[in-house]
N, C-alpha and C. Protein backbone atom coordinates (compact mmCIF):
# COMPACT_ATOMS: atom_id res chain seq x y z
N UNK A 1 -75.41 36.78 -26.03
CA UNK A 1 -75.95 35.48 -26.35
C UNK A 1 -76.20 34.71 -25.07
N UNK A 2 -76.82 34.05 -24.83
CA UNK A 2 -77.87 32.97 -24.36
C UNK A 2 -76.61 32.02 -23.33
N UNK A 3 -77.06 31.02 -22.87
CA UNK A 3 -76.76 29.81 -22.37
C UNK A 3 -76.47 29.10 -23.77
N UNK A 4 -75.50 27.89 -24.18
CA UNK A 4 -75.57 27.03 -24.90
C UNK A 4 -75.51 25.82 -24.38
N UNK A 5 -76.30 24.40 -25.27
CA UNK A 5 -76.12 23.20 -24.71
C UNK A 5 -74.34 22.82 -24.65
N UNK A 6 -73.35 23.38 -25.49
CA UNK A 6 -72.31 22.94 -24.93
C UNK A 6 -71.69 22.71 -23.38
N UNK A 7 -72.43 23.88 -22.95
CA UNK A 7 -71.86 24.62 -21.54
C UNK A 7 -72.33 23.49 -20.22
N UNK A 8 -73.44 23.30 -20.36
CA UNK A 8 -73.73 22.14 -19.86
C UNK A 8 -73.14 20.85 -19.60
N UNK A 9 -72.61 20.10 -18.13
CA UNK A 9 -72.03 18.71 -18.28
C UNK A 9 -72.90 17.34 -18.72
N UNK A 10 -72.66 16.93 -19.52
CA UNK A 10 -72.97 15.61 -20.12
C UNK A 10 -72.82 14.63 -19.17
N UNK A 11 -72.12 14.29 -18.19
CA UNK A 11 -71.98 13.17 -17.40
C UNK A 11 -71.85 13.71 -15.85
N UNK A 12 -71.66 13.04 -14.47
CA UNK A 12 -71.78 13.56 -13.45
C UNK A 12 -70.48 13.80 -12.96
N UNK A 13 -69.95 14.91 -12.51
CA UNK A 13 -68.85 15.30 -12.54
C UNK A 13 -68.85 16.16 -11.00
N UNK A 14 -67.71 16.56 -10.48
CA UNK A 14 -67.46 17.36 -9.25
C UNK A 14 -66.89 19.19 -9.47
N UNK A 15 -67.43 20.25 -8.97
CA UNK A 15 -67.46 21.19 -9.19
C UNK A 15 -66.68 21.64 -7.86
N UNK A 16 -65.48 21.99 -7.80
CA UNK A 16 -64.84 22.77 -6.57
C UNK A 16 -64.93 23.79 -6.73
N UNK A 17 -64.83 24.74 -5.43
CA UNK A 17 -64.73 25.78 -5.29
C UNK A 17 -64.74 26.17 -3.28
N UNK A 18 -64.45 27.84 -3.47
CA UNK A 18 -63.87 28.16 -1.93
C UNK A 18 -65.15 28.80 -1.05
N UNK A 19 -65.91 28.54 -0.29
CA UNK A 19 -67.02 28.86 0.18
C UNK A 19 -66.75 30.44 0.82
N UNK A 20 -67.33 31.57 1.49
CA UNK A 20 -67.11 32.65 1.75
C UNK A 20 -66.34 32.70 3.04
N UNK A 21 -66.35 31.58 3.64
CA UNK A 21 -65.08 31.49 5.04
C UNK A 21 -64.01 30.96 4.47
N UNK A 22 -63.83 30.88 3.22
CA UNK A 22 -62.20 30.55 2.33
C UNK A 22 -62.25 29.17 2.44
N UNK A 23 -63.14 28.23 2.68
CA UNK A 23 -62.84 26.99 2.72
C UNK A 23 -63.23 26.04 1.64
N UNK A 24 -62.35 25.33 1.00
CA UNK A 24 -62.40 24.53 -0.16
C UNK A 24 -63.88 23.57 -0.09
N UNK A 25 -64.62 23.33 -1.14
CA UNK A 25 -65.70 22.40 -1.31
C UNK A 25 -65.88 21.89 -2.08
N UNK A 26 -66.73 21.03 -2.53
CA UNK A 26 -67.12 20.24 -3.88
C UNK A 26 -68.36 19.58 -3.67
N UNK A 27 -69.28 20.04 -5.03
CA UNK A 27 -70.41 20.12 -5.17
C UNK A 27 -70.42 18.68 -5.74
N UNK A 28 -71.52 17.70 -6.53
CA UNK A 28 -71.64 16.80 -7.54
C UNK A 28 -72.76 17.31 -8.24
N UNK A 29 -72.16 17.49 -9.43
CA UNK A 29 -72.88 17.80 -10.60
C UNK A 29 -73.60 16.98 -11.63
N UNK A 30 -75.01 17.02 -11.95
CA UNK A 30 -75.49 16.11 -12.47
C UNK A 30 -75.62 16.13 -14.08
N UNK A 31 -75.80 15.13 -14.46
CA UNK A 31 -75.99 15.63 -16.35
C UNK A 31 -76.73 16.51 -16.59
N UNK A 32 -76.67 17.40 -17.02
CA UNK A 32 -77.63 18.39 -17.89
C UNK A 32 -77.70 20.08 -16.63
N UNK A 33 -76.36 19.63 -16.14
CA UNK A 33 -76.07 21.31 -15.52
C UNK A 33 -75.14 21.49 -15.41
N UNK A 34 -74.67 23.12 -15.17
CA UNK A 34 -73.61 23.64 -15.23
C UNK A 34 -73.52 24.90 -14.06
N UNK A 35 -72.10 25.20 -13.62
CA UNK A 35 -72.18 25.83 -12.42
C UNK A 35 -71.05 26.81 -12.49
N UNK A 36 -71.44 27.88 -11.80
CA UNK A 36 -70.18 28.68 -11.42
C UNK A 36 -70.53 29.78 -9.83
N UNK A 37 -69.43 30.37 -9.39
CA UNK A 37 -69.69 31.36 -7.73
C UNK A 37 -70.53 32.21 -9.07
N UNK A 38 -70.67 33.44 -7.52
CA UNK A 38 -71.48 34.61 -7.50
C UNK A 38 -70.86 34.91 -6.14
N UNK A 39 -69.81 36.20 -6.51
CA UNK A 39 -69.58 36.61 -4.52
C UNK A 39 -69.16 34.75 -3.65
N UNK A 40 -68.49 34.03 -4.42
CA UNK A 40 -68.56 32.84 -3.50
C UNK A 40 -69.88 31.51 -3.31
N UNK A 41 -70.67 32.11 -3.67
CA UNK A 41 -72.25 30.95 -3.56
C UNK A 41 -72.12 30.30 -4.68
N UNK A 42 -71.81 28.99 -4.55
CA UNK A 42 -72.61 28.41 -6.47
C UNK A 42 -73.75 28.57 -6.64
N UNK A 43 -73.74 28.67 -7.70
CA UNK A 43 -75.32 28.99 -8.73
C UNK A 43 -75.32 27.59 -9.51
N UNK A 44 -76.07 27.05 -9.29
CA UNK A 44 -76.17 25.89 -10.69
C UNK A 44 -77.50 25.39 -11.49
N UNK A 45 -77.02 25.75 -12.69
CA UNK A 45 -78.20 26.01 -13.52
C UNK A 45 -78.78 24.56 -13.89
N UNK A 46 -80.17 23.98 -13.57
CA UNK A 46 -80.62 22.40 -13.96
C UNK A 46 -81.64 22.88 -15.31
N UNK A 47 -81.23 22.05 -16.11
CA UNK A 47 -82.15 21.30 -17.37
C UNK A 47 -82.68 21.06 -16.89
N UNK A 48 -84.39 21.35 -17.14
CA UNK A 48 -85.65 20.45 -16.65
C UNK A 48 -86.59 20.45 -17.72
N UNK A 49 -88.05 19.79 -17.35
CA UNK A 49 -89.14 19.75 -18.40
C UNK A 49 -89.58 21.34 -18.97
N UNK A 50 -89.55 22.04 -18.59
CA UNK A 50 -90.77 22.79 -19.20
C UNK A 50 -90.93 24.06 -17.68
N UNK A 51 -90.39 24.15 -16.55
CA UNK A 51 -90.82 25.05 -15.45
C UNK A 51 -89.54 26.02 -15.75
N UNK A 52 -89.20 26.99 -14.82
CA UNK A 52 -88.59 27.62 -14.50
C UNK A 52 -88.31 28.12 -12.63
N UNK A 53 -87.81 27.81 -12.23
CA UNK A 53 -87.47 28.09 -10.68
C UNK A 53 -86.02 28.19 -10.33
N UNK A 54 -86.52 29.37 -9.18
CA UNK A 54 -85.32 29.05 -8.12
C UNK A 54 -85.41 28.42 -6.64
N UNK A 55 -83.94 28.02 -6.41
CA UNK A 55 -84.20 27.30 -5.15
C UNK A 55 -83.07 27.90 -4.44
N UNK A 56 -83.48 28.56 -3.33
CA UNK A 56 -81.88 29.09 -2.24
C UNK A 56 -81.76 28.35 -1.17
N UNK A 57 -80.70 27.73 -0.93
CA UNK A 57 -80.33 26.88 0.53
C UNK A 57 -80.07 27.67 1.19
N UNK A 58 -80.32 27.81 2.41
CA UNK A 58 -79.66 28.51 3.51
C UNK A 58 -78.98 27.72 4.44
N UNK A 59 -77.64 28.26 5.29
CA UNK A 59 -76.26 27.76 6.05
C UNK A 59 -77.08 26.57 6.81
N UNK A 60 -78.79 27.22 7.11
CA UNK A 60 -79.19 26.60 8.30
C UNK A 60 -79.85 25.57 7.80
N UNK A 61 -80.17 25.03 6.70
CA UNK A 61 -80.28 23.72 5.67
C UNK A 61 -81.76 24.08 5.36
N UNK A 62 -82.28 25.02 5.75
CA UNK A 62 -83.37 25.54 4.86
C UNK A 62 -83.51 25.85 3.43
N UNK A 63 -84.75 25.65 2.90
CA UNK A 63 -84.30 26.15 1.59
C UNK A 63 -85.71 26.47 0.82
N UNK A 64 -85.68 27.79 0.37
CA UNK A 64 -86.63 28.40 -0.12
C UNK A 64 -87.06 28.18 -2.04
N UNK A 65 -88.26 27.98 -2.07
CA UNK A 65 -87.78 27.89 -4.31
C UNK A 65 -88.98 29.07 -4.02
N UNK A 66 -88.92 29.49 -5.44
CA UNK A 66 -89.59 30.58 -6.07
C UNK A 66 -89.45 30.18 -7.39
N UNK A 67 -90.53 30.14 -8.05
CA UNK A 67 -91.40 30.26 -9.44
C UNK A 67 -90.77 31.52 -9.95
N UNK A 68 -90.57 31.00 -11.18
CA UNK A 68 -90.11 32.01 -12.44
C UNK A 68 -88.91 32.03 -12.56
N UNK A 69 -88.37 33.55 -12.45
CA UNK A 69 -86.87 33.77 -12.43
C UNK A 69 -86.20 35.41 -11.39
N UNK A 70 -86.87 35.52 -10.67
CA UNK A 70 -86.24 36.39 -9.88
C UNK A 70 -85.91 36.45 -8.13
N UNK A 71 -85.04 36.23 -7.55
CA UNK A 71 -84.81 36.56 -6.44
C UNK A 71 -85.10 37.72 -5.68
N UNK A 72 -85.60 37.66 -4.68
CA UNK A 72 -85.75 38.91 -3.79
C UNK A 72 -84.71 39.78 -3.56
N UNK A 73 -84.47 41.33 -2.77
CA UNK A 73 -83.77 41.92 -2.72
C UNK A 73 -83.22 41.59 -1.38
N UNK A 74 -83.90 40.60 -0.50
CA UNK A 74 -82.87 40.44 0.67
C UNK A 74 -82.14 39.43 0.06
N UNK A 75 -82.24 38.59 -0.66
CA UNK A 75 -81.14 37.10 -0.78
C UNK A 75 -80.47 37.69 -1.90
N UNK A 76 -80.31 38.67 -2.64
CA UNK A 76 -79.69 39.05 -3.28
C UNK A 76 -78.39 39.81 -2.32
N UNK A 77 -78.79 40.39 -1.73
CA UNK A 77 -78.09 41.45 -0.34
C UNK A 77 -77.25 39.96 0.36
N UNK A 78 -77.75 39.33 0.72
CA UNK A 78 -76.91 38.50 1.50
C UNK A 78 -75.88 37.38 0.89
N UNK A 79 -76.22 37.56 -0.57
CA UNK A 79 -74.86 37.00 -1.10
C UNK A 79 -74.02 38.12 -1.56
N UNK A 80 -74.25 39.33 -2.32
CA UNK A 80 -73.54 40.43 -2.39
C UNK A 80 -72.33 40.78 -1.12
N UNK A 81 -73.46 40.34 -0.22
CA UNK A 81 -72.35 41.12 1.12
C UNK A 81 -71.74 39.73 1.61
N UNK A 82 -71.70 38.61 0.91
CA UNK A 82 -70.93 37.29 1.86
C UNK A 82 -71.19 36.98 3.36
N UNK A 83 -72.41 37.34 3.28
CA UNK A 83 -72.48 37.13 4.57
C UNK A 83 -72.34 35.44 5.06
N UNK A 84 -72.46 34.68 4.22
CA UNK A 84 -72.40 33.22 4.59
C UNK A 84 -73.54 32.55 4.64
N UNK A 85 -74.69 33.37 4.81
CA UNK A 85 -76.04 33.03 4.96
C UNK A 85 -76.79 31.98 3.97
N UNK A 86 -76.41 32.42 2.74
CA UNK A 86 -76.80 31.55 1.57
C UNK A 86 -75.61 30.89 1.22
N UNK A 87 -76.21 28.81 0.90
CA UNK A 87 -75.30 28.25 0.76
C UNK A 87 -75.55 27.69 -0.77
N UNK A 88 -76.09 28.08 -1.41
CA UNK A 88 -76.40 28.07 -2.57
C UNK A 88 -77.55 28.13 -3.48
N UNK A 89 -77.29 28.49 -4.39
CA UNK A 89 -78.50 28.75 -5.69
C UNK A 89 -78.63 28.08 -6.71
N UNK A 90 -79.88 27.28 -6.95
CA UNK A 90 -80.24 26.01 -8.12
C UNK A 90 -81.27 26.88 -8.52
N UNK A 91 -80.80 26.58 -10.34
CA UNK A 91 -82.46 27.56 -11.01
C UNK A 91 -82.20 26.15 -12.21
N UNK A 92 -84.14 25.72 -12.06
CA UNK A 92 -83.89 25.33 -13.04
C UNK A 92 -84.57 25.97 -13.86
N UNK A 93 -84.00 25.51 -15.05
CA UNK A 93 -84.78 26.13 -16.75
C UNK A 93 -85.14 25.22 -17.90
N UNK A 94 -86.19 25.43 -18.43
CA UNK A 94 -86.64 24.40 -19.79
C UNK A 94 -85.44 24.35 -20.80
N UNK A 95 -85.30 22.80 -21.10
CA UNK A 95 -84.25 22.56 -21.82
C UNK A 95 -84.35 23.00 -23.25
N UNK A 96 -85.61 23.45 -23.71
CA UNK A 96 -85.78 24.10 -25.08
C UNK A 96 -85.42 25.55 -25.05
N UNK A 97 -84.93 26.34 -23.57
CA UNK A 97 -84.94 27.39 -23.74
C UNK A 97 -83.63 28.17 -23.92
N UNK A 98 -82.42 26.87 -24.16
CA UNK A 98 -81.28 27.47 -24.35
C UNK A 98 -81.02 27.48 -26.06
N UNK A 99 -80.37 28.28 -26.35
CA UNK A 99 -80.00 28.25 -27.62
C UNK A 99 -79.25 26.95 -28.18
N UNK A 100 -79.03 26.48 -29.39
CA UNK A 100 -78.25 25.65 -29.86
C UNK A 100 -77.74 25.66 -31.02
């Protein structure tokens, strides 16, 4: 099964977690997303109108989006292996497209 709107935070809230050099962080989370690691990187999924994208930050405050829903096989590789490189992953998705 799917994503549900439960899973999602309703209000703006703080998301901790340990980055891949073991060091404690905290994200701020906005209404209408929800988050968890991968290998250490948060992933956090945004409610939006009607698109679908991803967006990867990199350590070096760059940050790449891509249309649709798939990541390449190098940014996939560089969170697999922790390299530190990627400092996180935002996808958003149409809010009609989760189950309820």
């Amino acid at each position: 099964k799917g994503l549900r709107p439960e899973e999602f935070v309703t209000e703006m809230m703080n998301f901790e977690y340990y980055n891949t050099d073991g060091q404690a962080r905290i994200l701020s989370l906005t209404r209408g997303s929800l988050a968890f690691t991968w290998c250490q990187v948060p992933v956090i999924y945004e409610l939006n109108g009607n698109s679908t994208w991803i967006q990867i930050e990199f350590e070096d405050g760059a940050v790449t989006e891509v249309a649709g829903t798939r990541m390449d096989t190098r940014i996939s590789r560089e969170i697999m292996g922790r390299t530190g490189r990627v400092r996180s992953v935002r996808i958003g998705i149409p809010a009609d497209s989760i189950s309820g």
